[in-house]
PDB file of N, CA and C in Angstrom:
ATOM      1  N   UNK A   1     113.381  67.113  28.075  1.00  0.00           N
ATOM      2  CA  UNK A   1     112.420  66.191  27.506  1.00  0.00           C
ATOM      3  C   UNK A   1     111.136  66.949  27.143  1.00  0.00           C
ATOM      4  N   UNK A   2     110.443  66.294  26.052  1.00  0.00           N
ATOM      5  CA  UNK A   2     108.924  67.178  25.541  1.00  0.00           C
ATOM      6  C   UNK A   2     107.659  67.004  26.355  1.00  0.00           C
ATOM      7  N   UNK A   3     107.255  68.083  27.004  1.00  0.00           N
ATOM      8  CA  UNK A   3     106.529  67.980  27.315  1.00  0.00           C
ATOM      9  C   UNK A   3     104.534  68.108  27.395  1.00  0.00           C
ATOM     10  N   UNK A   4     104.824  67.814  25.846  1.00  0.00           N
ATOM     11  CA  UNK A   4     103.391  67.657  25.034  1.00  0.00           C
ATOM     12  C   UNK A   4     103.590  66.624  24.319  1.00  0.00           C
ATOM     13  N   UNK A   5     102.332  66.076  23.975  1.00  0.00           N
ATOM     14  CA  UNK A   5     102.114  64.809  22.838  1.00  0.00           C
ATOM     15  C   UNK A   5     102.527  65.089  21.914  1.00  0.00           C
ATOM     16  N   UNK A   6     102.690  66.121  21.391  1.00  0.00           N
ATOM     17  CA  UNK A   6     102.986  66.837  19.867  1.00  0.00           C
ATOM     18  C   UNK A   6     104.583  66.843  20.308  1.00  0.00           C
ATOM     19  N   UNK A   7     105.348  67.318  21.051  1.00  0.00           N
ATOM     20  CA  UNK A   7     106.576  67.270  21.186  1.00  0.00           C
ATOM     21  C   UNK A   7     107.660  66.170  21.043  1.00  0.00           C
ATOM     22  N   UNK A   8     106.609  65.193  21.912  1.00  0.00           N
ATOM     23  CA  UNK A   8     107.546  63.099  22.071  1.00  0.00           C
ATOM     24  C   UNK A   8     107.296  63.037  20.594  1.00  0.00           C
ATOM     25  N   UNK A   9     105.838  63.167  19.725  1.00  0.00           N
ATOM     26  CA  UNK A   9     106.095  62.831  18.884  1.00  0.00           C
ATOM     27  C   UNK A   9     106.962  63.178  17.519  1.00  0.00           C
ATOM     28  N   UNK A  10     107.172  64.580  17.723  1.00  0.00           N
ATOM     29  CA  UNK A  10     107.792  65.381  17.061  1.00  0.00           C
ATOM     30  C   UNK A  10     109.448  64.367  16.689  1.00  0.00           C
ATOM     31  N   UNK A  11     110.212  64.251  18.398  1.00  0.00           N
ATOM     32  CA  UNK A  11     110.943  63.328  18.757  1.00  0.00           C
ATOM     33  C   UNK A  11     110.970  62.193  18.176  1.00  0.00           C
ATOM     34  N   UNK A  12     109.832  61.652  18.417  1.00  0.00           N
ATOM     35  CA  UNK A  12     109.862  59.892  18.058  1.00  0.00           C
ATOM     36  C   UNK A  12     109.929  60.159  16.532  1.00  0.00           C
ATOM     37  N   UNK A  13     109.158  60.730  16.042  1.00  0.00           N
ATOM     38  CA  UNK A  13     109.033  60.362  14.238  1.00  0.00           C
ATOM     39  C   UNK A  13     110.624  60.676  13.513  1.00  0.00           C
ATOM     40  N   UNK A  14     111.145  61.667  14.361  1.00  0.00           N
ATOM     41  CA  UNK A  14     112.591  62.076  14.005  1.00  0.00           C
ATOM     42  C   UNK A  14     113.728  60.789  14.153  1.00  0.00           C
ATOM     43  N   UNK A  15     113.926  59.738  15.107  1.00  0.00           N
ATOM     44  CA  UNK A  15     114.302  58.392  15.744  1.00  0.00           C
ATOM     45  C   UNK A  15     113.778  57.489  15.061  1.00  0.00           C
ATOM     46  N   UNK A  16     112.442  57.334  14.342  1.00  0.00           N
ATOM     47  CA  UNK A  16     112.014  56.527  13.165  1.00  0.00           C
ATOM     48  C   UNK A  16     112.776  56.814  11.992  1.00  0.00           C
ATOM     49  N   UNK A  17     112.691  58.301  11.293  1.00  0.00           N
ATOM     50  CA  UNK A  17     113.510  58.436  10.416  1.00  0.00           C
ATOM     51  C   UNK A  17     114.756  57.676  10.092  1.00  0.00           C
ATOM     52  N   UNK A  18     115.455  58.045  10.998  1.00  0.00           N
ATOM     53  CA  UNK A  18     116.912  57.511  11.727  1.00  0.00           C
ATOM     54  C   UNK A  18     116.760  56.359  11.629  1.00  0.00           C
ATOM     55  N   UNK A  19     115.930  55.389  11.945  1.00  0.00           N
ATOM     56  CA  UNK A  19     115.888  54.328  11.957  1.00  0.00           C
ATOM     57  C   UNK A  19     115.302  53.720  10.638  1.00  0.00           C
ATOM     58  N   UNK A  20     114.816  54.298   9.639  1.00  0.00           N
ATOM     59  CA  UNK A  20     114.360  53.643   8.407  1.00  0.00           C
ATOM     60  C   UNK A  20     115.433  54.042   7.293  1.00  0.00           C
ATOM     61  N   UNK A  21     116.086  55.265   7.880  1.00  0.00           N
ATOM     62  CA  UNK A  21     116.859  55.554   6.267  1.00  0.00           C
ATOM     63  C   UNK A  21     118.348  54.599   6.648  1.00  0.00           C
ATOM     64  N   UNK A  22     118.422  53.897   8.251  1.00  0.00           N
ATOM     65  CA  UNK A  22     119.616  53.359   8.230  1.00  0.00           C
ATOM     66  C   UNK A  22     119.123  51.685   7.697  1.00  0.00           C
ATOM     67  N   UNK A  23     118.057  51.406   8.015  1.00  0.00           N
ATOM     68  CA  UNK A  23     117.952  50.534   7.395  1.00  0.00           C
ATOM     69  C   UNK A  23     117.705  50.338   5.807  1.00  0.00           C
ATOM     70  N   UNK A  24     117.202  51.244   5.165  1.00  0.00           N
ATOM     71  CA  UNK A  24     117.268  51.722   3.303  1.00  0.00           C
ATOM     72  C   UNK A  24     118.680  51.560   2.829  1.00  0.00           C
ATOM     73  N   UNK A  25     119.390  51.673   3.784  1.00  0.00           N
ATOM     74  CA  UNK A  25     121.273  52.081   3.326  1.00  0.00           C
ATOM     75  C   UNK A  25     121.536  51.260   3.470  1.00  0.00           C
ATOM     76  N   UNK A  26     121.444  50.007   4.363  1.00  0.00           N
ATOM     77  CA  UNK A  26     122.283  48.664   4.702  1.00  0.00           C
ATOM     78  C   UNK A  26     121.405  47.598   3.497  1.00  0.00           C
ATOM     79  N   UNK A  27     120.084  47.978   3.352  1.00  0.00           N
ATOM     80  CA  UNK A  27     119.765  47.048   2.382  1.00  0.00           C
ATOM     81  C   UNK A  27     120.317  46.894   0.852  1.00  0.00           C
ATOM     82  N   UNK A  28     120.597  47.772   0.318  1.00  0.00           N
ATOM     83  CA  UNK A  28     121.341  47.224  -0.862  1.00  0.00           C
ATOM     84  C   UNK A  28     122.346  46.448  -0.454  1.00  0.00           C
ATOM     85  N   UNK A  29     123.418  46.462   0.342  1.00  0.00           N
ATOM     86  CA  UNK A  29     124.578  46.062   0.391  1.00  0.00           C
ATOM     87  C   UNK A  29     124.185  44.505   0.530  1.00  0.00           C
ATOM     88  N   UNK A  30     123.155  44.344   1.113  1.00  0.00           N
ATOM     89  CA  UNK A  30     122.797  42.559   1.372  1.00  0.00           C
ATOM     90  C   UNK A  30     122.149  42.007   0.248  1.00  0.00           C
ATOM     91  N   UNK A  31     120.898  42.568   0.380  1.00  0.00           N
ATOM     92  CA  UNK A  31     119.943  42.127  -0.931  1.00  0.00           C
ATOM     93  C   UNK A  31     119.884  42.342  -2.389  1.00  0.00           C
ATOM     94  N   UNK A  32     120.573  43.779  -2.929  1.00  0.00           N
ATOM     95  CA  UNK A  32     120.222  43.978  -3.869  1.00  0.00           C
ATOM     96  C   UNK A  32     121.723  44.537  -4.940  1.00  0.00           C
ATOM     97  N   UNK A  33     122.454  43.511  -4.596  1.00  0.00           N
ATOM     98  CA  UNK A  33     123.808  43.528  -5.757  1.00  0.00           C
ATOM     99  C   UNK A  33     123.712  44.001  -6.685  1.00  0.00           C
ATOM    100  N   UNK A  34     123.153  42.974  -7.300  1.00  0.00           N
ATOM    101  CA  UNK A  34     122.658  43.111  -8.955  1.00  0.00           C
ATOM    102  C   UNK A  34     121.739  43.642  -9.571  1.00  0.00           C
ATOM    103  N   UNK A  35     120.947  44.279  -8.836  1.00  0.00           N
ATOM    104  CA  UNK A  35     119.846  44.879  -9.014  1.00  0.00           C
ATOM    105  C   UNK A  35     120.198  46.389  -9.464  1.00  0.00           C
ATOM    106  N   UNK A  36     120.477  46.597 -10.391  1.00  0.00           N
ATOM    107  CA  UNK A  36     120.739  47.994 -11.258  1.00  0.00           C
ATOM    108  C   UNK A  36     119.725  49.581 -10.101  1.00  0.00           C
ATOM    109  N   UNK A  37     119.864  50.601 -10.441  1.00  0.00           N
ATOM    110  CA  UNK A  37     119.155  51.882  -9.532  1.00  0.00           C
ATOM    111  C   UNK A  37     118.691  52.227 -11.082  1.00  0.00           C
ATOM    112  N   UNK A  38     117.387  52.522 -10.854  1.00  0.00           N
ATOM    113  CA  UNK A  38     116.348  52.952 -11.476  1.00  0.00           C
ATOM    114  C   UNK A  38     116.534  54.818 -11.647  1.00  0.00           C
ATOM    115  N   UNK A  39     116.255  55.033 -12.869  1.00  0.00           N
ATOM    116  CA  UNK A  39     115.927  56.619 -12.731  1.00  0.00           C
ATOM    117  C   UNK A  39     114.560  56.578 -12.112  1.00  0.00           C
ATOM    118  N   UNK A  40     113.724  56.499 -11.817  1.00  0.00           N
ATOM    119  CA  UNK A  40     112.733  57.083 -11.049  1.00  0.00           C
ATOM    120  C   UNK A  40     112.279  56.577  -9.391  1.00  0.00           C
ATOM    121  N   UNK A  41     111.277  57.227  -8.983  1.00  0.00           N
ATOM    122  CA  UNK A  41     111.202  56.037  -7.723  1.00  0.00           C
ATOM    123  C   UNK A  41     110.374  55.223  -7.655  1.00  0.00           C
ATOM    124  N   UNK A  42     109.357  55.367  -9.026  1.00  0.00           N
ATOM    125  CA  UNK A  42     108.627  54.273  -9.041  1.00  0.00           C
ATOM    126  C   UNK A  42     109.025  53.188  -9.848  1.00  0.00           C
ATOM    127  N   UNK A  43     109.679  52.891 -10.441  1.00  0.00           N
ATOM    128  CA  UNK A  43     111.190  52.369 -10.884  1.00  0.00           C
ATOM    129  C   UNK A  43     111.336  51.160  -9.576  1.00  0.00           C
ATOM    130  N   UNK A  44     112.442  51.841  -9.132  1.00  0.00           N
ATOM    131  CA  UNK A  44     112.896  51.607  -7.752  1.00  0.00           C
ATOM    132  C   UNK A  44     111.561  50.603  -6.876  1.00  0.00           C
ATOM    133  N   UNK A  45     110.637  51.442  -6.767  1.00  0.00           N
ATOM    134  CA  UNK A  45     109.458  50.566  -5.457  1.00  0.00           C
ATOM    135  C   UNK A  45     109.072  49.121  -6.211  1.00  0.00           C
ATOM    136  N   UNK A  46     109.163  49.279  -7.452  1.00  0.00           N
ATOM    137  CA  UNK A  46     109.016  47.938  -8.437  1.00  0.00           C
ATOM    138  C   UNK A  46     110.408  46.816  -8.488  1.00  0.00           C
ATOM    139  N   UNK A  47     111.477  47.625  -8.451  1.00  0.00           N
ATOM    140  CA  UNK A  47     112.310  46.902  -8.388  1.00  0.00           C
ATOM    141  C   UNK A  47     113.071  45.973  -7.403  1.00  0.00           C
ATOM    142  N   UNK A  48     113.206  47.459  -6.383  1.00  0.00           N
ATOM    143  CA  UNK A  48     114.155  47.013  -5.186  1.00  0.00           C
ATOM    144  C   UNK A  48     112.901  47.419  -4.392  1.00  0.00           C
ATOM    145  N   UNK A  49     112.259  47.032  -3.776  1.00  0.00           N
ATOM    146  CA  UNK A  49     110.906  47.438  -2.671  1.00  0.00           C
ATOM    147  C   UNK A  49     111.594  47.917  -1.125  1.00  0.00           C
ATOM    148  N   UNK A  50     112.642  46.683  -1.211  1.00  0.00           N
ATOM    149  CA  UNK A  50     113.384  46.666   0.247  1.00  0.00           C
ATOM    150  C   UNK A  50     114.072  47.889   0.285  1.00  0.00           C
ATOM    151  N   UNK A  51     114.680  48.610  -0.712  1.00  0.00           N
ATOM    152  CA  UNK A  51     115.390  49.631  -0.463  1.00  0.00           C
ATOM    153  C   UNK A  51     114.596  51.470  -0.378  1.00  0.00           C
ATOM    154  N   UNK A  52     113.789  50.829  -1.783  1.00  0.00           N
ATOM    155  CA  UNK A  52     112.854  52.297  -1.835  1.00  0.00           C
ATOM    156  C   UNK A  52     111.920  52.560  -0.744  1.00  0.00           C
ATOM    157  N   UNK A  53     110.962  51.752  -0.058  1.00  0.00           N
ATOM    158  CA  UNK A  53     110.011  51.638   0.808  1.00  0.00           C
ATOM    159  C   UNK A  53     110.806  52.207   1.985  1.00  0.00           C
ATOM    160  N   UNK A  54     111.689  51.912   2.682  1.00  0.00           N
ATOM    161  CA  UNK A  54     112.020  52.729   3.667  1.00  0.00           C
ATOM    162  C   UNK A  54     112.747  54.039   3.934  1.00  0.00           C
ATOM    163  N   UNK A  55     113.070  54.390   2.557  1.00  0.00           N
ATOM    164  CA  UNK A  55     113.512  55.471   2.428  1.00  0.00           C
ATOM    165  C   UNK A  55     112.741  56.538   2.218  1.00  0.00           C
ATOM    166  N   UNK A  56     111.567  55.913   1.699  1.00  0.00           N
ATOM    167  CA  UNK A  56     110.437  56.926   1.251  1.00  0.00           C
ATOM    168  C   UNK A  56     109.291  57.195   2.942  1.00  0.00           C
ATOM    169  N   UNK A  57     109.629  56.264   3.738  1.00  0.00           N
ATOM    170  CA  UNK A  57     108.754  56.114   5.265  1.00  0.00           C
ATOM    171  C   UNK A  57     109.921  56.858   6.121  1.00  0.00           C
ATOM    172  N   UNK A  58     111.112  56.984   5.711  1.00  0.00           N
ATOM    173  CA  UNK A  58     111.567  57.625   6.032  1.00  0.00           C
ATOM    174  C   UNK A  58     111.780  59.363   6.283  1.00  0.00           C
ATOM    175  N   UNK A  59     111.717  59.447   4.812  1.00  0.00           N
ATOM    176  CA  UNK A  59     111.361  60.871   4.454  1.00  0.00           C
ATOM    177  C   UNK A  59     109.968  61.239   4.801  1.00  0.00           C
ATOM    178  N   UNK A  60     108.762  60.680   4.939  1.00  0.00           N
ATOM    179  CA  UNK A  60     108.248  61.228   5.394  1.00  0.00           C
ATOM    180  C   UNK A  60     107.776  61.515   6.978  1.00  0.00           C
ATOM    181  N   UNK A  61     108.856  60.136   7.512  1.00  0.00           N
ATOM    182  CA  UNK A  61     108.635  60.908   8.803  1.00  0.00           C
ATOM    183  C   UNK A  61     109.097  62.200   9.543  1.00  0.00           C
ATOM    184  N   UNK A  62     110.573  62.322   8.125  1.00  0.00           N
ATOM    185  CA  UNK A  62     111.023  63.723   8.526  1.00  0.00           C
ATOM    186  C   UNK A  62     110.035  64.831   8.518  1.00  0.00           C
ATOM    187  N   UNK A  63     109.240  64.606   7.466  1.00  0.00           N
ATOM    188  CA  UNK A  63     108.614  65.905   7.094  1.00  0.00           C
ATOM    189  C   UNK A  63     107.593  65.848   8.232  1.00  0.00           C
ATOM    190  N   UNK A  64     106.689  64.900   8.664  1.00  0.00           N
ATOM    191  CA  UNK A  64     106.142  64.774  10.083  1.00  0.00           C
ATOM    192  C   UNK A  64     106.043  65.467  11.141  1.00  0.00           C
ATOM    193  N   UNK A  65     107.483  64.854  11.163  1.00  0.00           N
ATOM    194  CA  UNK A  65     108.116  65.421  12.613  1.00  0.00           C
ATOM    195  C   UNK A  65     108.819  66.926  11.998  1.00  0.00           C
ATOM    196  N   UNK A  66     108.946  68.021  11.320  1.00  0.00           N
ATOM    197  CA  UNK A  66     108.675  69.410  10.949  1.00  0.00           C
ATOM    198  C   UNK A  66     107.058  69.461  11.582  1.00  0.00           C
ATOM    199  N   UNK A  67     106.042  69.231  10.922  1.00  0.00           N
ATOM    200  CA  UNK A  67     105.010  69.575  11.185  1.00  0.00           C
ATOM    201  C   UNK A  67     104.104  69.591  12.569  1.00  0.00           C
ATOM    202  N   UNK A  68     104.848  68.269  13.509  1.00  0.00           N
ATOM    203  CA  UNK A  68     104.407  68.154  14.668  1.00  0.00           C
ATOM    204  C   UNK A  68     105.108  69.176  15.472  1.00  0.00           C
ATOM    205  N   UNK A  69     106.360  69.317  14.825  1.00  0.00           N
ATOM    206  CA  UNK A  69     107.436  69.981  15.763  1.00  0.00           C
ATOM    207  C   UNK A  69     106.865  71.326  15.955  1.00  0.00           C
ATOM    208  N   UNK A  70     106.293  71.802  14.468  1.00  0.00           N
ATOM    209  CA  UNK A  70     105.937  73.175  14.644  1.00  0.00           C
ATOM    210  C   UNK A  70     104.476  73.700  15.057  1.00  0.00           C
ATOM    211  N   UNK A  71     104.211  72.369  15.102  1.00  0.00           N
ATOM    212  CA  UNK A  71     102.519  72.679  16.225  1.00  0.00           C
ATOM    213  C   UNK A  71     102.922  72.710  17.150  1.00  0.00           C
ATOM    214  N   UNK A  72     103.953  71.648  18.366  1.00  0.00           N
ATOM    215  CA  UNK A  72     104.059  71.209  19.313  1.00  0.00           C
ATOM    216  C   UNK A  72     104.469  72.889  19.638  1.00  0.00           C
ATOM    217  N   UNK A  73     105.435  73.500  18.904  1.00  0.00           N
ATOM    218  CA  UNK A  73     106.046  74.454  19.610  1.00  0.00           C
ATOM    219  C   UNK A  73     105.454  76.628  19.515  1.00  0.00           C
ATOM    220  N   UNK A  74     104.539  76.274  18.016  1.00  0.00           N
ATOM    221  CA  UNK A  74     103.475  77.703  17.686  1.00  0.00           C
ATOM    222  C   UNK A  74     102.174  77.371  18.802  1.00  0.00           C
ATOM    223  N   UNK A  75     101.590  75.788  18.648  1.00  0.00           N
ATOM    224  CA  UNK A  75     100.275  76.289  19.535  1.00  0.00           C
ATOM    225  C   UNK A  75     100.325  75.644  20.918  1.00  0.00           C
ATOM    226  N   UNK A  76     101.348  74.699  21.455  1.00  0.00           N
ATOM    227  CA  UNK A  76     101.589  74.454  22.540  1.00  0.00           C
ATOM    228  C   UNK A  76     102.601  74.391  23.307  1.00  0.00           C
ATOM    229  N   UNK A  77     102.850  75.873  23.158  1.00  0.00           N
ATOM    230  CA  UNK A  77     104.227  76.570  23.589  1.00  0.00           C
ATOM    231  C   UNK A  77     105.156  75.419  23.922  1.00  0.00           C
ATOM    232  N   UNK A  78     105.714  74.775  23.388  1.00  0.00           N
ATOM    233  CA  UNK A  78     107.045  73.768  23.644  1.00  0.00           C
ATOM    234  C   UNK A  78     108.338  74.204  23.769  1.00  0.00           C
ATOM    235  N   UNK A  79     109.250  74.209  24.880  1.00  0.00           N
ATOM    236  CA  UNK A  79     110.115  74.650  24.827  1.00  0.00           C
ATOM    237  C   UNK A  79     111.034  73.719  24.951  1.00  0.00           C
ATOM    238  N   UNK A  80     111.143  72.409  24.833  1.00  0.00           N
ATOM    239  CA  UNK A  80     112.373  71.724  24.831  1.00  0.00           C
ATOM    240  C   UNK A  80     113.232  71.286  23.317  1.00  0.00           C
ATOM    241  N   UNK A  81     114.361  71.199  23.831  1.00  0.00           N
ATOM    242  CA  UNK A  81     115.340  71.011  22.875  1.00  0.00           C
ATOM    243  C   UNK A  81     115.596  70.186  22.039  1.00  0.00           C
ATOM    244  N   UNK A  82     114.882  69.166  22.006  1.00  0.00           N
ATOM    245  CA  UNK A  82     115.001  67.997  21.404  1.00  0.00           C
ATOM    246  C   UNK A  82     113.589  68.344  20.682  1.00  0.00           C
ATOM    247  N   UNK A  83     112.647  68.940  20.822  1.00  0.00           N
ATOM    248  CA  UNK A  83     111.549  69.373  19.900  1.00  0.00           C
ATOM    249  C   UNK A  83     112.329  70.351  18.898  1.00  0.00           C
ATOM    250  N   UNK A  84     112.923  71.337  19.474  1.00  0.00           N
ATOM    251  CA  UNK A  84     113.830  72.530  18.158  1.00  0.00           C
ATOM    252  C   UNK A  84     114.566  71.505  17.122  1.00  0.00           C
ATOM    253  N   UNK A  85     115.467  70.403  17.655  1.00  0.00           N
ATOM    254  CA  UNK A  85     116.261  69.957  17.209  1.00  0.00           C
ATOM    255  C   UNK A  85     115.508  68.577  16.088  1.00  0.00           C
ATOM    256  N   UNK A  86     114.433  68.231  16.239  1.00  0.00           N
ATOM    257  CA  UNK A  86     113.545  67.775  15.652  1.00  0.00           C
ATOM    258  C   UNK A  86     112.844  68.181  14.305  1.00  0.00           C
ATOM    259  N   UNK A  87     112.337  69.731  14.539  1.00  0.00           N
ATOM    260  CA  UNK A  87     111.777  70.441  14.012  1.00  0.00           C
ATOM    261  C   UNK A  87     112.998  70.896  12.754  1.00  0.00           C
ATOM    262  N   UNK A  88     114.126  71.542  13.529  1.00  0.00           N
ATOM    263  CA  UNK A  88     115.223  71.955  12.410  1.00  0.00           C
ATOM    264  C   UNK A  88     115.990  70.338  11.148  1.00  0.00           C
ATOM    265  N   UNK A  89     115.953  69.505  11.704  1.00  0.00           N
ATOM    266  CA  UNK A  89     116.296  68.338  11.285  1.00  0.00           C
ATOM    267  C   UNK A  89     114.848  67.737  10.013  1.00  0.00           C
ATOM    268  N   UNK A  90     113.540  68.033  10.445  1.00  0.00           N
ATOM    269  CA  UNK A  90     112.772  67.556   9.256  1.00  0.00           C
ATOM    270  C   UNK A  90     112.594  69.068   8.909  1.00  0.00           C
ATOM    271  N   UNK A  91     112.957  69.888   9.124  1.00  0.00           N
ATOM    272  CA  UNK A  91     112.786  71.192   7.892  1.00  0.00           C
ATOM    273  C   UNK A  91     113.880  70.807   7.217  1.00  0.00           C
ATOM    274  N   UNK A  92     115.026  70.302   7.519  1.00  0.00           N
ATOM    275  CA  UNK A  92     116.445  70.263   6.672  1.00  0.00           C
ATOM    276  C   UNK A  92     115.549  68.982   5.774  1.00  0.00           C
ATOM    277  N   UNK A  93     115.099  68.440   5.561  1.00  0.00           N
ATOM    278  CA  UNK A  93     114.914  67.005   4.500  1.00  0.00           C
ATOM    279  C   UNK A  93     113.428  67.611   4.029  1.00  0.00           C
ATOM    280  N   UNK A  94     112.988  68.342   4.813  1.00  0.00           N
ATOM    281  CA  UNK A  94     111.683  69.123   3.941  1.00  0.00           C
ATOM    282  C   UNK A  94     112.040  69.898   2.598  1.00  0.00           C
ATOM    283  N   UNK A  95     113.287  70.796   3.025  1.00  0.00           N
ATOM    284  CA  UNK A  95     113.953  71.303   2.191  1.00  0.00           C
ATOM    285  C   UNK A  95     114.758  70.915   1.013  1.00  0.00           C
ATOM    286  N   UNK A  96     115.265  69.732   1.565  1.00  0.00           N
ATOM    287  CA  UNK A  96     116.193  68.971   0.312  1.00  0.00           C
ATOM    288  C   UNK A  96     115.451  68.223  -0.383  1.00  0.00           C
ATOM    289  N   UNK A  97     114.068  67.654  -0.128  1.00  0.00           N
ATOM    290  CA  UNK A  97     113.016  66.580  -1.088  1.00  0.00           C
ATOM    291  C   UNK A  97     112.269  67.988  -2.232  1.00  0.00           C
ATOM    292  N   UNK A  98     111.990  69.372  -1.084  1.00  0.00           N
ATOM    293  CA  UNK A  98     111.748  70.498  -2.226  1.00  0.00           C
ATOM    294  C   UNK A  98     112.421  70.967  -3.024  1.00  0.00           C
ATOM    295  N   UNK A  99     114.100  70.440  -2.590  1.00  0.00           N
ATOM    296  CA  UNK A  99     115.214  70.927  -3.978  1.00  0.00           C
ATOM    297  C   UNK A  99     115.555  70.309  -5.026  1.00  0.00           C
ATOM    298  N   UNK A 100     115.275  68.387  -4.222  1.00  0.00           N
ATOM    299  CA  UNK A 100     114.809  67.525  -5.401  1.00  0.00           C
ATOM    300  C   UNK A 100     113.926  67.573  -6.711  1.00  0.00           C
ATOM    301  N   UNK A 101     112.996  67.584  -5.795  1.00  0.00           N
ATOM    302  CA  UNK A 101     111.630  68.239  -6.859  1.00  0.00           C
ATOM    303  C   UNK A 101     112.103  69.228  -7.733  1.00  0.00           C
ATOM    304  N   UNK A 102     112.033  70.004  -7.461  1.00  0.00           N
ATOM    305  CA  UNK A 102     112.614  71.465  -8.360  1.00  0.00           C
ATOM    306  C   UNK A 102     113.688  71.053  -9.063  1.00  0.00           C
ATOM    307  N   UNK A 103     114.498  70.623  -8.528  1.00  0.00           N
ATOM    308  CA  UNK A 103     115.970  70.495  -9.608  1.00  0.00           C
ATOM    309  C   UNK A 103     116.597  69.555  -9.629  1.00  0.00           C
ATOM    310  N   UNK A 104     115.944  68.605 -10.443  1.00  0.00           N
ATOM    311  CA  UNK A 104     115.733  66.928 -10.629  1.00  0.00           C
ATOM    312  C   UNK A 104     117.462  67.195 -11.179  1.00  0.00           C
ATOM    313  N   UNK A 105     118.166  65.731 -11.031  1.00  0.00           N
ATOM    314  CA  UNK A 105     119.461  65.677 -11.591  1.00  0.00           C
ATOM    315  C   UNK A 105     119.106  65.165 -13.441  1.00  0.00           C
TER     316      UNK A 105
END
């Protein structure tokens, strides 16, 4: 378990993630049938709110929890596992929103 503020939170924002992009995924299937996917995401936050809004609170809690992870563990020496595993998990979606960017479909 983490044993700095920067660490739980590192944790927690990673368990939010988890918890907003599963709810982004179940919402089309209920609410938004007919509701066509937008090329953009501001598109999308206009259209479907329910679906874009948590996907986007999502992603950034990944990136968050990278940033807490890597304070919790450069300036307050953190050594637990669930902080690494935190940290490697919003660098992985840090990485894929920077591959987005760069190399739009």
């Amino acid at each position: 378990m983490p044993g700095t503020n920067l660490g739980k939170w590192s944790v927690g924002l990673i368990l939010a993630m988890v918890v907003m992009f599963v709810i982004g995924l179940s919402v089309p299937n209920i609410l938004y049938e007919s509701a066509p996917s937008s090329n953009s995401v501001l598109d999308d936050i206009v259209n479907r709110p329910l679906l874009a809004i948590p996907m986007l609170a999502g992603v950034g809690a990944g990136v968050s929890a990278l940033v807490t992870g890597l304070l919790a563990v450069m300036k307050r020496k953190e050594r637990a596992l669930l902080v690494y595993g935190s940290t490697l998990i919003g660098a992985a979606v840090t990485f894929f929103v920077i591959s987005m960017l760069l190399f739009p479909e």
